[in-house]
C-alpha atoms as a PDB file:
ATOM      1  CA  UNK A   1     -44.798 -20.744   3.224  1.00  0.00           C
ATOM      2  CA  UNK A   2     -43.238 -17.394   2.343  1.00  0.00           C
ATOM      3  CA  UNK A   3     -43.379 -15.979  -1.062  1.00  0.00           C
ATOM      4  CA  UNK A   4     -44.416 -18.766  -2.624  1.00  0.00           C
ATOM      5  CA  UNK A   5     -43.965 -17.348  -6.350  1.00  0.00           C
ATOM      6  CA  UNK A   6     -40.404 -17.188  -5.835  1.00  0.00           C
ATOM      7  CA  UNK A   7     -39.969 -20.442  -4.499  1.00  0.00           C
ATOM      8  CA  UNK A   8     -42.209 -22.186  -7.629  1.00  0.00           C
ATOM      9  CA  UNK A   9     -39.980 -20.135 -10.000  1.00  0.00           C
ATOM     10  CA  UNK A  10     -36.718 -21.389  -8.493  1.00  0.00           C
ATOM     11  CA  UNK A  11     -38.181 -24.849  -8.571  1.00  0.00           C
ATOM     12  CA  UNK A  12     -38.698 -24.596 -12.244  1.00  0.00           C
ATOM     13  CA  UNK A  13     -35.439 -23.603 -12.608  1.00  0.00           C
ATOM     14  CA  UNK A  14     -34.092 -26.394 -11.081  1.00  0.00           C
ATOM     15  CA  UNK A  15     -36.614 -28.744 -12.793  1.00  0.00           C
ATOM     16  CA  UNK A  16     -35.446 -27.084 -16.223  1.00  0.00           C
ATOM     17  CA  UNK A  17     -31.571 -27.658 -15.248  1.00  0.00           C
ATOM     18  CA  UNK A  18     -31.235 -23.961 -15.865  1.00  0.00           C
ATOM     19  CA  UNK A  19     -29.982 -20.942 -13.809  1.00  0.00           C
ATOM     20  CA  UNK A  20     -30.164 -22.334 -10.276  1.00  0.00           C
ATOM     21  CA  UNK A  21     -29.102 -19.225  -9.747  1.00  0.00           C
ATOM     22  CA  UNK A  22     -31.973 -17.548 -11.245  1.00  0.00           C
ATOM     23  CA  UNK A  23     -32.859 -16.895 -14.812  1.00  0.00           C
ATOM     24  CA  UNK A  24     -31.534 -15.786 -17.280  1.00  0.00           C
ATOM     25  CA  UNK A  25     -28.748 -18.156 -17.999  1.00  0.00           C
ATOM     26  CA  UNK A  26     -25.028 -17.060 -18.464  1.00  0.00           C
ATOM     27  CA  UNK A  27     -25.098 -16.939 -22.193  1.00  0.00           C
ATOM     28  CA  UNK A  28     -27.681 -14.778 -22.204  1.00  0.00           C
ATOM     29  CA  UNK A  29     -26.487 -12.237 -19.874  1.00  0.00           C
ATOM     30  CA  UNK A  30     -23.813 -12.082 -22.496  1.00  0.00           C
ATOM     31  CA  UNK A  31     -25.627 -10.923 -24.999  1.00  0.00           C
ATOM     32  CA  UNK A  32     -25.308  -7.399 -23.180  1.00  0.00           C
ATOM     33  CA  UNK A  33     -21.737  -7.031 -24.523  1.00  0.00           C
ATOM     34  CA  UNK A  34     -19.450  -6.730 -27.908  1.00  0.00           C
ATOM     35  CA  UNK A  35     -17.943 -10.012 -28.654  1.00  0.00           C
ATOM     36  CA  UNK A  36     -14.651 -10.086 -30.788  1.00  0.00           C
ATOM     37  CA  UNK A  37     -13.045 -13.115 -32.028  1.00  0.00           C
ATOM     38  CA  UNK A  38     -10.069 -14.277 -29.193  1.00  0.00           C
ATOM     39  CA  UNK A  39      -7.785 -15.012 -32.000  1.00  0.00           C
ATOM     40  CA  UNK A  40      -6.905 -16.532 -35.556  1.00  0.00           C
ATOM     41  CA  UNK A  41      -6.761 -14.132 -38.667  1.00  0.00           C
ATOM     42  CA  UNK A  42      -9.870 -12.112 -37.343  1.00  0.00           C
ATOM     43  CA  UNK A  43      -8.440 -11.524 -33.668  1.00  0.00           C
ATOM     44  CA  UNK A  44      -9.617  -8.538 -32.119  1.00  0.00           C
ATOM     45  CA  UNK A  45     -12.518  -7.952 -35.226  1.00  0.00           C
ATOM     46  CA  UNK A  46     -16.317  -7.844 -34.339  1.00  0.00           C
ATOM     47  CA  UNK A  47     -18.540 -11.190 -34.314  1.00  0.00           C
ATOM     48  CA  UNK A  48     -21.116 -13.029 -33.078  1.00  0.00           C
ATOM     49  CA  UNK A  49     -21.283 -15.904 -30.864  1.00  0.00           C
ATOM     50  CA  UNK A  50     -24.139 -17.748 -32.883  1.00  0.00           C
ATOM     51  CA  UNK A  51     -21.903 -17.256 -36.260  1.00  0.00           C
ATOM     52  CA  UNK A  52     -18.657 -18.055 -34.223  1.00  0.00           C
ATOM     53  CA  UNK A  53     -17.522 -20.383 -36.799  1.00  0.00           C
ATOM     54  CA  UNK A  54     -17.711 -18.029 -39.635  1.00  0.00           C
ATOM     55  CA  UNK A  55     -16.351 -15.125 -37.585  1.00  0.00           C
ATOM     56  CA  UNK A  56     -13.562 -16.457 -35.884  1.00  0.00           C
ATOM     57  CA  UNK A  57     -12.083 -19.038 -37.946  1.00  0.00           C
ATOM     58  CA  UNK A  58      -9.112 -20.938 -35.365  1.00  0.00           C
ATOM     59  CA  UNK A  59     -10.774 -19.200 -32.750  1.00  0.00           C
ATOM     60  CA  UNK A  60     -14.035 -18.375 -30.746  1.00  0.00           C
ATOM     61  CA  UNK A  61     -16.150 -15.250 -29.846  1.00  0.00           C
ATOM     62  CA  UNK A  62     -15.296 -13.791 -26.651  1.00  0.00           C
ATOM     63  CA  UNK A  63     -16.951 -10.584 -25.162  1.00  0.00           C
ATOM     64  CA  UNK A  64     -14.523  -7.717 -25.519  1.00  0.00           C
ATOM     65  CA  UNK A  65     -12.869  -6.775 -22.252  1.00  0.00           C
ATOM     66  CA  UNK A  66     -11.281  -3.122 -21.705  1.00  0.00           C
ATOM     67  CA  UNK A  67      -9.308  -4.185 -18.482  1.00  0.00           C
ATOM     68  CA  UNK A  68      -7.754  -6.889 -16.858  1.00  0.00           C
ATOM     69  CA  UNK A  69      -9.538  -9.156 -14.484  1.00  0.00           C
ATOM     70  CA  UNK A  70      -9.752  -7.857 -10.759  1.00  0.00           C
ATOM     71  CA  UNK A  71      -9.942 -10.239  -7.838  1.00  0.00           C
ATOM     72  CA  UNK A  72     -12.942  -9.190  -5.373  1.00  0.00           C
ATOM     73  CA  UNK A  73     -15.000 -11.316  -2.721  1.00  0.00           C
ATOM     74  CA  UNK A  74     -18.961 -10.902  -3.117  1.00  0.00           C
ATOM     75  CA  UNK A  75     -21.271 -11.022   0.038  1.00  0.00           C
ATOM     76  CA  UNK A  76     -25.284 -11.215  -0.285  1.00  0.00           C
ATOM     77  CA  UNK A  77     -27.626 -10.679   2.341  1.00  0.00           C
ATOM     78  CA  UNK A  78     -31.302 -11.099   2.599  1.00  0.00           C
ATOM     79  CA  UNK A  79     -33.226 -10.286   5.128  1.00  0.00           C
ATOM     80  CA  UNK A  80     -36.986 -11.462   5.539  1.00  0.00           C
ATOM     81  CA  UNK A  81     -37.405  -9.481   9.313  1.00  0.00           C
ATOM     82  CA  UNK A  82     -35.746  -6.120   8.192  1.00  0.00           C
ATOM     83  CA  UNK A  83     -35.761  -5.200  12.472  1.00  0.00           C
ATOM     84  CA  UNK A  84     -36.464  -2.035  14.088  1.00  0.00           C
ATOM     85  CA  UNK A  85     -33.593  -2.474  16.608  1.00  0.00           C
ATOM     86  CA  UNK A  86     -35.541  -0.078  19.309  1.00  0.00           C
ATOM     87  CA  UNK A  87     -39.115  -1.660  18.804  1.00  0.00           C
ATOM     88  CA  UNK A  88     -38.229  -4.981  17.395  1.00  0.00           C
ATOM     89  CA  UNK A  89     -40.421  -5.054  14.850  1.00  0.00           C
ATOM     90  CA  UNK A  90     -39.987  -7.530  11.690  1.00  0.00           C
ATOM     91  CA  UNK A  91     -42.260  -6.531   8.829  1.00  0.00           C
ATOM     92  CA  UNK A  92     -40.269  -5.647   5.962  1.00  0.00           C
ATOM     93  CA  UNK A  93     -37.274  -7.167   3.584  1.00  0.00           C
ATOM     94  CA  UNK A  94     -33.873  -6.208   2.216  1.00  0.00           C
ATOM     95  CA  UNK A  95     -31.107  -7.454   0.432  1.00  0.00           C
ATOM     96  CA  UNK A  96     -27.694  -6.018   1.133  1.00  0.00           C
ATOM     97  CA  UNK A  97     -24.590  -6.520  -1.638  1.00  0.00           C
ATOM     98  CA  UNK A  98     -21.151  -5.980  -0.630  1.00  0.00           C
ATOM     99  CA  UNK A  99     -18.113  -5.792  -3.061  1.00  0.00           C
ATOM    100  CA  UNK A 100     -14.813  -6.392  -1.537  1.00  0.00           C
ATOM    101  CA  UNK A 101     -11.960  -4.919  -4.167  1.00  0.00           C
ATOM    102  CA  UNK A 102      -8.297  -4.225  -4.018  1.00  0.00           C
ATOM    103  CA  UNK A 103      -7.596  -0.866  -5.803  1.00  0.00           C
ATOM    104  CA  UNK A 104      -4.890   0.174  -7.953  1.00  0.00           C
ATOM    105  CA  UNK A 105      -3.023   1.711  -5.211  1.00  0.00           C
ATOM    106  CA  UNK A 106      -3.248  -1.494  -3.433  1.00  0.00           C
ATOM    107  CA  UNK A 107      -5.869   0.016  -0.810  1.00  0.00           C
ATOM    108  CA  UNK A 108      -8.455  -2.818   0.228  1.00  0.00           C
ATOM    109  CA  UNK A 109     -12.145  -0.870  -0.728  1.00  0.00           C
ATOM    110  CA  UNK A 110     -15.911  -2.283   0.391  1.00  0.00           C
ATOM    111  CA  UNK A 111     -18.528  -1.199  -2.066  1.00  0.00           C
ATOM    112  CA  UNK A 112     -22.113  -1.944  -0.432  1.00  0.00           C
ATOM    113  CA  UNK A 113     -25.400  -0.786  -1.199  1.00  0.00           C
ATOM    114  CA  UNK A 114     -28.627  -2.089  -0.007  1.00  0.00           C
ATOM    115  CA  UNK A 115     -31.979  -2.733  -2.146  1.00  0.00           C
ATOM    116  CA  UNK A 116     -35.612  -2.754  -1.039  1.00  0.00           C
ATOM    117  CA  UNK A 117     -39.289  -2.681  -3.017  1.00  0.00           C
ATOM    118  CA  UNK A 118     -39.368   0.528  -1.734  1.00  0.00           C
ATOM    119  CA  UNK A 119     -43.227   0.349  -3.346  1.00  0.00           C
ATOM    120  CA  UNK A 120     -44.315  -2.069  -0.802  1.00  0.00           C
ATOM    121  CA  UNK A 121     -40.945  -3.108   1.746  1.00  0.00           C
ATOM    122  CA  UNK A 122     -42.496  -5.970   2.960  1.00  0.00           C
ATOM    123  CA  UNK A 123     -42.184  -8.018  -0.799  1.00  0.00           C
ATOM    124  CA  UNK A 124     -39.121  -9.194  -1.414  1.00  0.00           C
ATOM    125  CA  UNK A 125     -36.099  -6.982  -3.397  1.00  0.00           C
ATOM    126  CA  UNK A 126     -36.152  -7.487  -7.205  1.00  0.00           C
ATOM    127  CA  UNK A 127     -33.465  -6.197  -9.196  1.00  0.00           C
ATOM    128  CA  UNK A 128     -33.377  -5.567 -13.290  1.00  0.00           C
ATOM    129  CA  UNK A 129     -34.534  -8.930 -15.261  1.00  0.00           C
ATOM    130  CA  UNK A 130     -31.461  -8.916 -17.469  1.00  0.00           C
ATOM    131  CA  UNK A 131     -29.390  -9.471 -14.274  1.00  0.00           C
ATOM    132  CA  UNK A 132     -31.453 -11.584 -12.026  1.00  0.00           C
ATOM    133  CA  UNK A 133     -35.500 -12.430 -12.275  1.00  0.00           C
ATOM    134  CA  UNK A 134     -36.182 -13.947  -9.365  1.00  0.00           C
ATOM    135  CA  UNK A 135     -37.456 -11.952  -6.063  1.00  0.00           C
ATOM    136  CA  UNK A 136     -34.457 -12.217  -3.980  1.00  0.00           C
ATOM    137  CA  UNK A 137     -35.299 -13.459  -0.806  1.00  0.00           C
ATOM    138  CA  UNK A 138     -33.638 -15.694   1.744  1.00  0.00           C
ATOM    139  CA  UNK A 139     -35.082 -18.454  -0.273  1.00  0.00           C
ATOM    140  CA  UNK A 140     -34.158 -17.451  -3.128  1.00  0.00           C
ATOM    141  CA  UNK A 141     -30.688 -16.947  -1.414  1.00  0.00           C
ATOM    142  CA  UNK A 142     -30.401 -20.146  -0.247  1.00  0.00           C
ATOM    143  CA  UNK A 143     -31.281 -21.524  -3.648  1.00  0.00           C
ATOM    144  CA  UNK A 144     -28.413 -19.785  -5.285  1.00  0.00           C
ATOM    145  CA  UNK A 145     -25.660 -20.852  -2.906  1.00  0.00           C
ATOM    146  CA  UNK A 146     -24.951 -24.365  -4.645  1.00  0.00           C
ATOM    147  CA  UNK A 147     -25.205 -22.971  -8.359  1.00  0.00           C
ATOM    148  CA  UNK A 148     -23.498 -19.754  -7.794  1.00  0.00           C
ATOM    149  CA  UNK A 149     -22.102 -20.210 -11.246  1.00  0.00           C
ATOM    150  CA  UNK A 150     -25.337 -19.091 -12.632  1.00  0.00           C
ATOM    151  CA  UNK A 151     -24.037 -15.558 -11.418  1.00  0.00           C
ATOM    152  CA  UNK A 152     -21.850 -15.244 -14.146  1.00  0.00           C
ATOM    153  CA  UNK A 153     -22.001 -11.910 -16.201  1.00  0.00           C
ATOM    154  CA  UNK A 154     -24.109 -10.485 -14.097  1.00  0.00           C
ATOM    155  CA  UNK A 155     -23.867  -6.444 -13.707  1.00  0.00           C
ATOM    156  CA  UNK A 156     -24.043  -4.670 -10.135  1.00  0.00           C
ATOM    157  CA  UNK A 157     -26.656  -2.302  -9.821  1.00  0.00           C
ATOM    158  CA  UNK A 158     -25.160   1.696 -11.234  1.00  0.00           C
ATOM    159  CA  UNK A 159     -23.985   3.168  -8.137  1.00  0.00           C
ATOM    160  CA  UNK A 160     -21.927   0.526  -7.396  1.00  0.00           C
ATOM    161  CA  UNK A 161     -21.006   0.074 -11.214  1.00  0.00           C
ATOM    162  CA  UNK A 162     -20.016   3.617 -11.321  1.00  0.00           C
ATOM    163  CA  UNK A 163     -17.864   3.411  -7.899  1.00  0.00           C
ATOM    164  CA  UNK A 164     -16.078   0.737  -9.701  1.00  0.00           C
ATOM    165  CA  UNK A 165     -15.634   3.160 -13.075  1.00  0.00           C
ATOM    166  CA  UNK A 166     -14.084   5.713 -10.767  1.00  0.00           C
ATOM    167  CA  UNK A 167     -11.568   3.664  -8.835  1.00  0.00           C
ATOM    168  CA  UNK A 168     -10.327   1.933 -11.275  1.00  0.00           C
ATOM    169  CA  UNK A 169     -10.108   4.747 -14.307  1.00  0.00           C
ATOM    170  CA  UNK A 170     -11.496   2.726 -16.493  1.00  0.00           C
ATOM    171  CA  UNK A 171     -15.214   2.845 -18.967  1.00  0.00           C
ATOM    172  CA  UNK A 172     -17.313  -0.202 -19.876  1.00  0.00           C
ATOM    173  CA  UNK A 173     -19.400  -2.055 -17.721  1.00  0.00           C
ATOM    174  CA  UNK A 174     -18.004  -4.422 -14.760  1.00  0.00           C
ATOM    175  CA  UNK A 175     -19.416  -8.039 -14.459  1.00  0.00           C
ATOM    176  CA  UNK A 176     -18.426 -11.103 -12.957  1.00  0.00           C
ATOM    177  CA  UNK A 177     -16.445 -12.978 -15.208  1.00  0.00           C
ATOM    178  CA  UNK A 178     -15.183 -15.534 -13.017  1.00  0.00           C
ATOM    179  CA  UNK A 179     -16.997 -17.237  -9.587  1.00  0.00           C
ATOM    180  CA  UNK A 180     -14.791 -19.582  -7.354  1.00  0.00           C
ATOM    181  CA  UNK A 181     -17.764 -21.606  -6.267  1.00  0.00           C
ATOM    182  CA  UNK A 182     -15.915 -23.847  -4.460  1.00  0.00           C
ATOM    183  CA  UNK A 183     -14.999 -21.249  -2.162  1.00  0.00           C
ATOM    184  CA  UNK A 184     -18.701 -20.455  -0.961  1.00  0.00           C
ATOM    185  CA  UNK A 185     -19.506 -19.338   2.597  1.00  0.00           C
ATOM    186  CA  UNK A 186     -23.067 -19.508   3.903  1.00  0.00           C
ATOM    187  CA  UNK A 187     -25.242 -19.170   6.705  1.00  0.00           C
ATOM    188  CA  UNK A 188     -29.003 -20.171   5.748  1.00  0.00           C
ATOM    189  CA  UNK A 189     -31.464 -18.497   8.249  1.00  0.00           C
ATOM    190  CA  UNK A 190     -34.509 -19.104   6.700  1.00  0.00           C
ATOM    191  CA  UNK A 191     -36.017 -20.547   9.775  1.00  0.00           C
ATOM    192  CA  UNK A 192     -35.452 -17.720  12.246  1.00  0.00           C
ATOM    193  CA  UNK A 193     -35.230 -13.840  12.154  1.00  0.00           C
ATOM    194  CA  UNK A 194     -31.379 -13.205  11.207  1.00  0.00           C
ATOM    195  CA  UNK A 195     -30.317 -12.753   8.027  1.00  0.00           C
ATOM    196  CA  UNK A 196     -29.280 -14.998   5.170  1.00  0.00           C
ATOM    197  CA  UNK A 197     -25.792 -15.137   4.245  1.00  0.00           C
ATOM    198  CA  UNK A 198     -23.900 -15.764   1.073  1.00  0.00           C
ATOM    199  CA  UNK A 199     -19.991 -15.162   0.522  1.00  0.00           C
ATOM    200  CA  UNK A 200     -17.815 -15.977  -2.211  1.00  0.00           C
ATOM    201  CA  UNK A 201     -14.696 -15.131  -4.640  1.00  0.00           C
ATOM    202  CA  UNK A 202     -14.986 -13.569  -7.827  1.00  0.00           C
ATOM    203  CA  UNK A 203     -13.319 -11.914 -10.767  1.00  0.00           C
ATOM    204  CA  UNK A 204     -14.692  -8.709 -12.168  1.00  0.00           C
ATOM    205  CA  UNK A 205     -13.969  -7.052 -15.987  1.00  0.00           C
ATOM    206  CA  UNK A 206     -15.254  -4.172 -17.399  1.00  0.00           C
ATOM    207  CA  UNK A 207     -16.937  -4.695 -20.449  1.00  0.00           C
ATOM    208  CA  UNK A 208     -17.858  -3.369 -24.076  1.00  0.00           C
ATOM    209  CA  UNK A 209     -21.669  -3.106 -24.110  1.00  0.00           C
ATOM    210  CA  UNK A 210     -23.405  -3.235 -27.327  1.00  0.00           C
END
């Protein structure tokens, strides 16, 4: 059985009813922004989500978004047979993201990056533990797909971050603040040598961090 660590730790997570999508959970990932209160008499003024009750009388603590929502569709792929096309060999792993956005100047724009260990490319791709902790292998992949909810607030990785920053003129940090997980598309491959697929909708903000 491949990576077996990653498949134990998803399995908790399902055991736990938490972050089938791999820890941490929502809430938590939004502790990485400024909340204000959404309205009442404090609208717009700092708080916290724990003293939501004092802070935001009438109201709740949101995290404090600096744009409007934009629509985008997510793809994921992980590889576990990363192929040398001319030599066909099938040692190492990868995980490819691709953002699909529609710019201000109405332009369609595909934002893709892709992530290895490079310490050791035959172990899965990890990526920061505020944003995802799992190893992110087709497994793993394949795990997410029916709990792609679990996705929510999470950050891209900085180059795409900053690609976003730039097209869209605006500061903060983008995250997903919306997933249309009834619109999921995937192809599970875990039992040959292509790729594992996973495609959905999203909406993106950019953020006030702390």
């Amino acid at each position: 059985m491949r990576h077996a660590s990653a498949l134990i730790a998803i399995a908790c997570c399902l055991a736990a009813g938490t972050a089938r999508a791999g820890a941490p959970q929502p809430d938590t990932r939004q502790g990485d922004f400024a909340h204000v209160c959404q309205g009442g008499p404090n609208k717009g003024e700092a708080c916290t989500v724990a003293e939501q009750a004092t802070d935001c009388p009438r109201s709740g603590c949101v995290v404090q978004a600096l744009s409007k929502t934009i629509k985008g569709t997510l793809t994921l792929i992980a590889h576990d047979a990363v192929t040398d096309w001319a030599t066909g060999g099938a040692a190492n792993q990868a995980l490819t993201v691709m953002l699909e956005v529609k710019g201000p100047d109405g332009a369609a724009h595909l934002l893709a990056a892709t992530y290895q260990t490079l310490s050791d490319p035959t172990l899965p791709p990890t990526a920061p533990g505020n944003v995802v902790a799992i190893e992110m292998d087709e497994f793993a992949l394949r795990a997410v797909t029916p709990a792609v909810g679990g996705l929510l607030f999470a950050q891209p990785e900085a180059a795409i971050a900053e690609q976003l920053q730039t097209l869209f003129g605006t500061g903060g940090t983008p995250a997903i603040v919306k997933v249309y997980d009834r619109r999921v598309q995937a192809a599970d491959h875990t039992g040959d040598d292509l790729a594992t697929v996973l495609r959905f909708k999203v909406k993106i903000q950019f953020l006030a961090p702390l």
